[in-house]
N, C-alpha and C. Protein backbone atom coordinates (compact mmCIF):
# COMPACT_ATOMS: atom_id res chain seq x y z
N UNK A 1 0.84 -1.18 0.00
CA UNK A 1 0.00 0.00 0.00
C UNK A 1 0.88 1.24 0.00
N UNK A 2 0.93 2.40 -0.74
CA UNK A 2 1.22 3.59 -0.80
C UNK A 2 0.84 4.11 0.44
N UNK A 3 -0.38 4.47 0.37
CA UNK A 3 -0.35 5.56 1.17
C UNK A 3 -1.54 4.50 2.48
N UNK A 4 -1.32 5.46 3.68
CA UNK A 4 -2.00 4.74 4.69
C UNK A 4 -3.70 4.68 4.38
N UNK A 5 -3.93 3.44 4.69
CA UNK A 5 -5.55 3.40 4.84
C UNK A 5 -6.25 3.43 5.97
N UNK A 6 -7.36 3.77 6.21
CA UNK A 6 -8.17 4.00 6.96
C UNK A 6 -9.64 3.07 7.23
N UNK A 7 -9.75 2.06 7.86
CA UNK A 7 -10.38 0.94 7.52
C UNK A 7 -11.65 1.29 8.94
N UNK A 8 -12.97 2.04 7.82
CA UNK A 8 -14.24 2.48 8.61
C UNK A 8 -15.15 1.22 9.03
N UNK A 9 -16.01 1.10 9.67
CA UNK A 9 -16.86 0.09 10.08
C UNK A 9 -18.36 0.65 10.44
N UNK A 10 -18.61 1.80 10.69
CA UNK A 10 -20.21 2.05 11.17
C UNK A 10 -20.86 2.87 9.65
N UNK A 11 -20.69 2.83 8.98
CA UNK A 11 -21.23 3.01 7.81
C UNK A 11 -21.83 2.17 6.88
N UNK A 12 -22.49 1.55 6.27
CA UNK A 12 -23.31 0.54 5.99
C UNK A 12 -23.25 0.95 4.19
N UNK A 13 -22.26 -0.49 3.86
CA UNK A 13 -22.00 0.05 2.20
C UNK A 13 -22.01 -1.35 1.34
N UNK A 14 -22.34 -0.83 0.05
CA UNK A 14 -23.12 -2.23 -0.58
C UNK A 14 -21.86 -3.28 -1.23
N UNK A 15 -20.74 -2.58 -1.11
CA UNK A 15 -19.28 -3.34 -1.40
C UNK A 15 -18.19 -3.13 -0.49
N UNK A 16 -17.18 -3.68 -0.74
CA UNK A 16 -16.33 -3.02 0.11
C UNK A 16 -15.21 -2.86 -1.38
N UNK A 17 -14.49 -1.71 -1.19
CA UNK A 17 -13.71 -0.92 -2.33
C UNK A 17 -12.33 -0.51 -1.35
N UNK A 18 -11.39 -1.48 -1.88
CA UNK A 18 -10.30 -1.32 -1.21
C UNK A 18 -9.28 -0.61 -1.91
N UNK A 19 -9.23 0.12 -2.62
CA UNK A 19 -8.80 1.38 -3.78
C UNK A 19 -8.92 2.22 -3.18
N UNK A 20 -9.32 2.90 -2.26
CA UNK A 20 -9.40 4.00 -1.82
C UNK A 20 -8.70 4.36 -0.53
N UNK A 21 -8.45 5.53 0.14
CA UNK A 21 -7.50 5.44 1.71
C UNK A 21 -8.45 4.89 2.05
N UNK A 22 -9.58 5.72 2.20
CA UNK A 22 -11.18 5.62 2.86
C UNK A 22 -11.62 3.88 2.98
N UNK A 23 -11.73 2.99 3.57
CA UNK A 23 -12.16 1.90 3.55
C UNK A 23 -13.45 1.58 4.29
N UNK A 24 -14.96 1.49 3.71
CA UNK A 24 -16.38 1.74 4.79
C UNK A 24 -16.16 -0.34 4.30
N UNK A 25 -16.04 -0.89 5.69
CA UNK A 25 -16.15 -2.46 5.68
C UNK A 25 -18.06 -2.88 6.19
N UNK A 26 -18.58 -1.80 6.41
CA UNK A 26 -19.85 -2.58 6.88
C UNK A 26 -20.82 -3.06 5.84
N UNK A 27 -20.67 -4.09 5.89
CA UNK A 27 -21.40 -4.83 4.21
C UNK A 27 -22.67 -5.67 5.06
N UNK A 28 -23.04 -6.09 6.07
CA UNK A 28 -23.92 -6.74 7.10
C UNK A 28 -24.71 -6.00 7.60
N UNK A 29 -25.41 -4.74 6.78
CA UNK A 29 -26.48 -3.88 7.31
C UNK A 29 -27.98 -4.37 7.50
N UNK A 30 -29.13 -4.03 7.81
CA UNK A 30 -30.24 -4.49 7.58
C UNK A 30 -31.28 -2.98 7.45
N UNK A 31 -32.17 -2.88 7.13
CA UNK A 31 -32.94 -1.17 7.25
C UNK A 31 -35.09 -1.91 7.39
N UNK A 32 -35.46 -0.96 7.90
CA UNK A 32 -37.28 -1.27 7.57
C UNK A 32 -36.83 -0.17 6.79
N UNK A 33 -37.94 -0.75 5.48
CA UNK A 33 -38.21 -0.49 4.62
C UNK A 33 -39.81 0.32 4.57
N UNK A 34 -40.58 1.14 3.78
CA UNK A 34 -41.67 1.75 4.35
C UNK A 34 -42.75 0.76 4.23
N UNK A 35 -42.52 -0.31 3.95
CA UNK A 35 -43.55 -1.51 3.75
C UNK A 35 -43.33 -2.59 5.39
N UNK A 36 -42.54 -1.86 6.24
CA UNK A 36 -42.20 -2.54 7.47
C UNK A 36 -41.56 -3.97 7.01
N UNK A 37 -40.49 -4.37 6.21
CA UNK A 37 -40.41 -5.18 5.78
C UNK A 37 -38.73 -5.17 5.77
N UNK A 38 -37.72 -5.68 6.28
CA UNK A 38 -36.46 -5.80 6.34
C UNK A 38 -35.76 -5.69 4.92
N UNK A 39 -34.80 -4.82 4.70
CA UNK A 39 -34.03 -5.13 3.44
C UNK A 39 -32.53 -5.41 3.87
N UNK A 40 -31.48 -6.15 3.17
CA UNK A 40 -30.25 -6.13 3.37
C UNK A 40 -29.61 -5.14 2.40
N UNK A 41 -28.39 -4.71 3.03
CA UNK A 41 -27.80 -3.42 2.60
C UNK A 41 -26.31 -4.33 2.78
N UNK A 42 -26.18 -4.17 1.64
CA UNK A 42 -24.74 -4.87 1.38
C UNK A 42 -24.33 -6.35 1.11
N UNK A 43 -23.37 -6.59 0.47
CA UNK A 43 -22.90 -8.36 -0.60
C UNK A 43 -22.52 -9.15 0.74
N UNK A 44 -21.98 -8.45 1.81
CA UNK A 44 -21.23 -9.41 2.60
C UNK A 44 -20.00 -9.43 2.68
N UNK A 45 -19.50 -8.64 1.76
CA UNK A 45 -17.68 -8.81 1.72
C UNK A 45 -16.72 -8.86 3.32
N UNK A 46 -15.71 -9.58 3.14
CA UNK A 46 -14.89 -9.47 4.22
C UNK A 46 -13.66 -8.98 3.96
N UNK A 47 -12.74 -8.36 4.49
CA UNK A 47 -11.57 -7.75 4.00
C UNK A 47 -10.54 -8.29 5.06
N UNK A 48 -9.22 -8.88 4.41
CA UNK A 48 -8.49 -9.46 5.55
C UNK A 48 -6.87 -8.82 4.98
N UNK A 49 -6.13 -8.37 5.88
CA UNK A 49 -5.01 -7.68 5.64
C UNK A 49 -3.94 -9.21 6.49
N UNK A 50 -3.01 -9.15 5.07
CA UNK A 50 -1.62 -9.99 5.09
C UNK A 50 -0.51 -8.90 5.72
N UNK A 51 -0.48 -9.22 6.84
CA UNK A 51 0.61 -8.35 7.86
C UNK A 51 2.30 -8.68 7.11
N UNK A 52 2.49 -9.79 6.89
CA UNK A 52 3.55 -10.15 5.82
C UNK A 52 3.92 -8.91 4.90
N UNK A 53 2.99 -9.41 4.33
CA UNK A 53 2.87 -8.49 2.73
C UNK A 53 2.47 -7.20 2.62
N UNK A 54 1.52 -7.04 3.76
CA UNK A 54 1.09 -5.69 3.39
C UNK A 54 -0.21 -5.09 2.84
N UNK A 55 -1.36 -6.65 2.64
CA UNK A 55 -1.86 -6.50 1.40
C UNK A 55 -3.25 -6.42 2.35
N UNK A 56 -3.97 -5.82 1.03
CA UNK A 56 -5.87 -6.08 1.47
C UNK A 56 -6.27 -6.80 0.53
N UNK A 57 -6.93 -8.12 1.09
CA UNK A 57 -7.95 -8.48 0.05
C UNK A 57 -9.77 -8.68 0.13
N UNK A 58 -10.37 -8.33 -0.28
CA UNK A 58 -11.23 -8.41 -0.66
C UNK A 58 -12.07 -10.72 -0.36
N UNK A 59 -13.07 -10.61 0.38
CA UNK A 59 -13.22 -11.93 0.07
C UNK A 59 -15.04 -11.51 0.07
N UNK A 60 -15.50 -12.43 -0.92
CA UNK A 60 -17.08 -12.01 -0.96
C UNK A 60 -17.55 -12.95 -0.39
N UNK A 61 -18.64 -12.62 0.17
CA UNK A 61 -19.71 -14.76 0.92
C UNK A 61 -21.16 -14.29 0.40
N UNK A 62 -21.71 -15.32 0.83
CA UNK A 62 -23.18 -15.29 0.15
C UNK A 62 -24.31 -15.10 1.33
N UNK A 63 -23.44 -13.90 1.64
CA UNK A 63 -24.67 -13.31 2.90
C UNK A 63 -26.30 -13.26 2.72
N UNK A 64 -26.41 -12.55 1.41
CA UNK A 64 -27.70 -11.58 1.23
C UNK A 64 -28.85 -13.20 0.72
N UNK A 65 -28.59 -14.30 1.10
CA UNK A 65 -29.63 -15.20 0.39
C UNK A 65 -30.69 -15.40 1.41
N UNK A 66 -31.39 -15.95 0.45
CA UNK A 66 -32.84 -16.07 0.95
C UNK A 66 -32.96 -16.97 2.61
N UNK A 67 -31.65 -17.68 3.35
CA UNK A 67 -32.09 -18.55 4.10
C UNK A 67 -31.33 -17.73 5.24
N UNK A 68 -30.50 -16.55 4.97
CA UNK A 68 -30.05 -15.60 5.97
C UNK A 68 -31.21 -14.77 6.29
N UNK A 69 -31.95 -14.02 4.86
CA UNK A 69 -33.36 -13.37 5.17
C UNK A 69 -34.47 -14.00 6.22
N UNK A 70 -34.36 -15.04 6.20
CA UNK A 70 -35.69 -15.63 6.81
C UNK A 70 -35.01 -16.08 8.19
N UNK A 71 -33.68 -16.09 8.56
CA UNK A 71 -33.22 -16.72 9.96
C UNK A 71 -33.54 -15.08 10.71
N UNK A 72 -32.78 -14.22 9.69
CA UNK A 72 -32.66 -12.96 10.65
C UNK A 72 -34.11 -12.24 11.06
N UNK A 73 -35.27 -12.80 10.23
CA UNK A 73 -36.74 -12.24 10.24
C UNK A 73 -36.96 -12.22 11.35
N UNK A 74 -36.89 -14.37 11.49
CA UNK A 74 -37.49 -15.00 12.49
C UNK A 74 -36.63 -13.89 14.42
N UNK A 75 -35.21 -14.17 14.09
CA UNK A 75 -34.72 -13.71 15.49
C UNK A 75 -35.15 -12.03 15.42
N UNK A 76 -35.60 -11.20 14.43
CA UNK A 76 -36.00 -9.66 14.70
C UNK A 76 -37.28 -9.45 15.59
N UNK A 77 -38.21 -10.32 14.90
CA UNK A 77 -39.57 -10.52 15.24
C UNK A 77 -40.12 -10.62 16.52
């Protein structure tokens, strides 16, 4: 990395974009929607830094599916 990064967490963002100093990691958001109805806000990405190397990478999971929607309903409810 060039220049130092800055790796945010209370901001709720639909990727995580490790190109930038600025780093917003909160990809695990949830919001009511005006239909009172839960939406997910964000892919899920995880970002893990190689202390070695130096490096950020980027790892995606399959947060936003239909059997995470319906676990997190059930425990909101």
């Amino acid at each position: 990395m060039k220049h130092p990064k800055q790796i945010v967490g209370h901001t709720p963002q639909k990727n995580i974009d490790a190109s930038n100093n600025i780093i917003g990691i909160d990809t695990f958001s949830l919001y009511l929607n005006n239909h009172h109805e839960y939406q997910v806000i964000g892919n899920g990405d995880l970002i893990i830094h190689d202390d070695k190397h130096n490096e950020l990478t980027v790892i995606s999971t399959n947060w936003g599916n239909l059997e995470t929607y319906e676990t997190l309903k059930k425990l909101i409810q």
